[in-house]
C-alpha atoms as a PDB file:
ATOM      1  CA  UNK A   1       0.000   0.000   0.000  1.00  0.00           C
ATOM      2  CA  UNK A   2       2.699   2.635   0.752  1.00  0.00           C
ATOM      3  CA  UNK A   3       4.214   1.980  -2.761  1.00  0.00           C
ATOM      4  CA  UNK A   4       1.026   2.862  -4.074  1.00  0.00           C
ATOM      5  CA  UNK A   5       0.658   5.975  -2.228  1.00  0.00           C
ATOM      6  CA  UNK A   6       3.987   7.166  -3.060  1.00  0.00           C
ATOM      7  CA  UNK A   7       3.851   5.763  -6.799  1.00  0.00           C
ATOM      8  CA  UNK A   8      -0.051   4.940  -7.780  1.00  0.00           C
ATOM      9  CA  UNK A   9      -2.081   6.430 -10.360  1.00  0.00           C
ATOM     10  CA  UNK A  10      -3.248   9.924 -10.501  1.00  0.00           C
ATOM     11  CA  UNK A  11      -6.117   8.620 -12.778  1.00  0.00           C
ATOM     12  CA  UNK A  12      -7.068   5.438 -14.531  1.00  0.00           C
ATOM     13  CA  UNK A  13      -5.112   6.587 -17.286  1.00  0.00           C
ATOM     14  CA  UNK A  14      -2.192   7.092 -15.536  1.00  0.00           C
ATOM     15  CA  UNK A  15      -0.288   3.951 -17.289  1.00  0.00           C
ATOM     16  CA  UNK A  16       3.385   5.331 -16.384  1.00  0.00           C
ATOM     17  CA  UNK A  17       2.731   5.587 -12.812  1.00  0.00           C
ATOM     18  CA  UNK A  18       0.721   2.053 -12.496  1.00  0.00           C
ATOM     19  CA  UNK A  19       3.529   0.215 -14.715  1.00  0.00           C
ATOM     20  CA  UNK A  20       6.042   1.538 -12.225  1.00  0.00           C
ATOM     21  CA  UNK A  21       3.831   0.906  -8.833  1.00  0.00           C
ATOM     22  CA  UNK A  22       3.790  -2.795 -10.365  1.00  0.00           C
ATOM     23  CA  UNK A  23       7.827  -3.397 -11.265  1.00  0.00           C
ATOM     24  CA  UNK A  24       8.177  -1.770  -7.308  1.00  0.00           C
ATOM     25  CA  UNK A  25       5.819  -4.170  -5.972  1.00  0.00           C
ATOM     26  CA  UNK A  26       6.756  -6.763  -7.802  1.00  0.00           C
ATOM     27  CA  UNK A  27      10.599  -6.145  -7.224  1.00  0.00           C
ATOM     28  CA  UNK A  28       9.509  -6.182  -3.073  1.00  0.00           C
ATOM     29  CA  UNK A  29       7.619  -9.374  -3.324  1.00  0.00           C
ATOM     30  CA  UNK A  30      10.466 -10.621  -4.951  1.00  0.00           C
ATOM     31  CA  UNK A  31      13.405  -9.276  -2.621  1.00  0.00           C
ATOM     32  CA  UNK A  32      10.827 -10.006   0.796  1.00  0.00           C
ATOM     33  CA  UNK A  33      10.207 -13.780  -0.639  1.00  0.00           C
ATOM     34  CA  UNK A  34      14.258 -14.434  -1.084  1.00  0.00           C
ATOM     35  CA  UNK A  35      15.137 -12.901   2.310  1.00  0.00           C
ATOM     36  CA  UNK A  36      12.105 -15.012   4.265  1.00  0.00           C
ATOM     37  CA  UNK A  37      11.484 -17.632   1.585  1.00  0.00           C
ATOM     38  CA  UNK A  38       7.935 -16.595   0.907  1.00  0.00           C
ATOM     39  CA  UNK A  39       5.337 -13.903   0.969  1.00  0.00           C
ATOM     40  CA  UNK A  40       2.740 -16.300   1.616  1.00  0.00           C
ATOM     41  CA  UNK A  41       1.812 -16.229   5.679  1.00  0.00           C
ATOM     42  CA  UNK A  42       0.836 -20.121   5.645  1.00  0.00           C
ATOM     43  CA  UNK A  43       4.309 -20.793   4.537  1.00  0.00           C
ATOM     44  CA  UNK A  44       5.696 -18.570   6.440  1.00  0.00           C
ATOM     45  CA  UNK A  45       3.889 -19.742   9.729  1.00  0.00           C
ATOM     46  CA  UNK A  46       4.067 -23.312   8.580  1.00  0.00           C
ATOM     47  CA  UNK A  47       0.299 -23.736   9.701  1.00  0.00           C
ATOM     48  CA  UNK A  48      -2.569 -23.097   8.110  1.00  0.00           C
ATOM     49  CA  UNK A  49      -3.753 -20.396  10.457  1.00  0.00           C
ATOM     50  CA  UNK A  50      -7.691 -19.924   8.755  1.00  0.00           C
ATOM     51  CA  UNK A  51      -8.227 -23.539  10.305  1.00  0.00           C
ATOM     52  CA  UNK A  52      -9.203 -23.234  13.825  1.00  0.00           C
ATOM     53  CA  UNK A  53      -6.316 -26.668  14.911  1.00  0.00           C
ATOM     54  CA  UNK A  54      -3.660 -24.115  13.143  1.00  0.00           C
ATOM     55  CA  UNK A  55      -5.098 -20.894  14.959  1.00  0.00           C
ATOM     56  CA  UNK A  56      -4.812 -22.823  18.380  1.00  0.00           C
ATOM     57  CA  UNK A  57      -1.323 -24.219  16.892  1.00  0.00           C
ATOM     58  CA  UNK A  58       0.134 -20.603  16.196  1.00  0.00           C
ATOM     59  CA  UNK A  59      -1.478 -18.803  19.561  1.00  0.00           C
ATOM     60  CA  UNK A  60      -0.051 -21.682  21.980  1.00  0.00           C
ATOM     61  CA  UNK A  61       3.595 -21.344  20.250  1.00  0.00           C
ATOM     62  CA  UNK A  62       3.334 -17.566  19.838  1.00  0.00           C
ATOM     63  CA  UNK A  63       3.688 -17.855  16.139  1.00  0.00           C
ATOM     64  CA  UNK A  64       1.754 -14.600  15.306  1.00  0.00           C
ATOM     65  CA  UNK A  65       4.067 -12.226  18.197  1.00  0.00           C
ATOM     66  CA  UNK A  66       7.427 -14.414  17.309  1.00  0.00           C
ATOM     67  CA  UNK A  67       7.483 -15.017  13.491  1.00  0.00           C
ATOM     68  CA  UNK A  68       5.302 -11.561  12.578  1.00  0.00           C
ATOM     69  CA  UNK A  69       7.296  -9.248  13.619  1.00  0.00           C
ATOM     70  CA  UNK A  70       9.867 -10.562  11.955  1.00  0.00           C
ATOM     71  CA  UNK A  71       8.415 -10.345   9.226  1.00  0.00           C
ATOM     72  CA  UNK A  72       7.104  -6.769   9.544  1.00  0.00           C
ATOM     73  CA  UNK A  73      10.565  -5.578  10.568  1.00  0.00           C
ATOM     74  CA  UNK A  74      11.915  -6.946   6.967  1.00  0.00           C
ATOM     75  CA  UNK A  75       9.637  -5.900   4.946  1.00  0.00           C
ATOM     76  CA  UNK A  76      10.075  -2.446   6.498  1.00  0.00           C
ATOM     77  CA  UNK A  77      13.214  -3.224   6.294  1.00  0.00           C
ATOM     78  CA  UNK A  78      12.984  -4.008   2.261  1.00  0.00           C
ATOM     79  CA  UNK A  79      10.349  -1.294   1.924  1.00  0.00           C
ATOM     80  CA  UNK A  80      12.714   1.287   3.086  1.00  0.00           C
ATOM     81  CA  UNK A  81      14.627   1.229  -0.348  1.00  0.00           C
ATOM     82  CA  UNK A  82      11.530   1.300  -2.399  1.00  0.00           C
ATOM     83  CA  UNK A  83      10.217   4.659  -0.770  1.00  0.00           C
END
């Protein structure tokens, strides 16, 4: 969202600004995936957390406080260069 604030489209036919939005989101997908090895938060977790055994699995082993914010910090961390 913040690369799209900074970047977005002024109006749909704004095709500069939404072809470079995409390459920056893209690029931080890319660069976020290869530093955590995925963007997904089931893989990241290792759970799948929208089941209620893989809620209970990820509260009672602090997944969400423990693995989270590390991911937060490197995608701020990774964000930080697009901005």
């Amino acid at each position: 969202m913040a690369i799209g604030l900074k970047y977005g489209q002024i109006n749909e036919d704004d095709a500069e600004n939404r072809n470079k939005t995409n390459k920056l989101c893209e690029e931080f997908l890319d660069e976020f995936a290869s530093e955590n090895g995925s963007y997904i938060c089931n893989e990241l977790l290792g759970i799948e957390f929208t089941s209620e055994d893989g809620m209970k699995y990820a509260i009672e082993n602090n997944l969400f406080s423990e693995i989270c914010l590390k991911m937060v910090a490197s995608a701020t961390k990774i964000l930080e260069t697009k901005l």
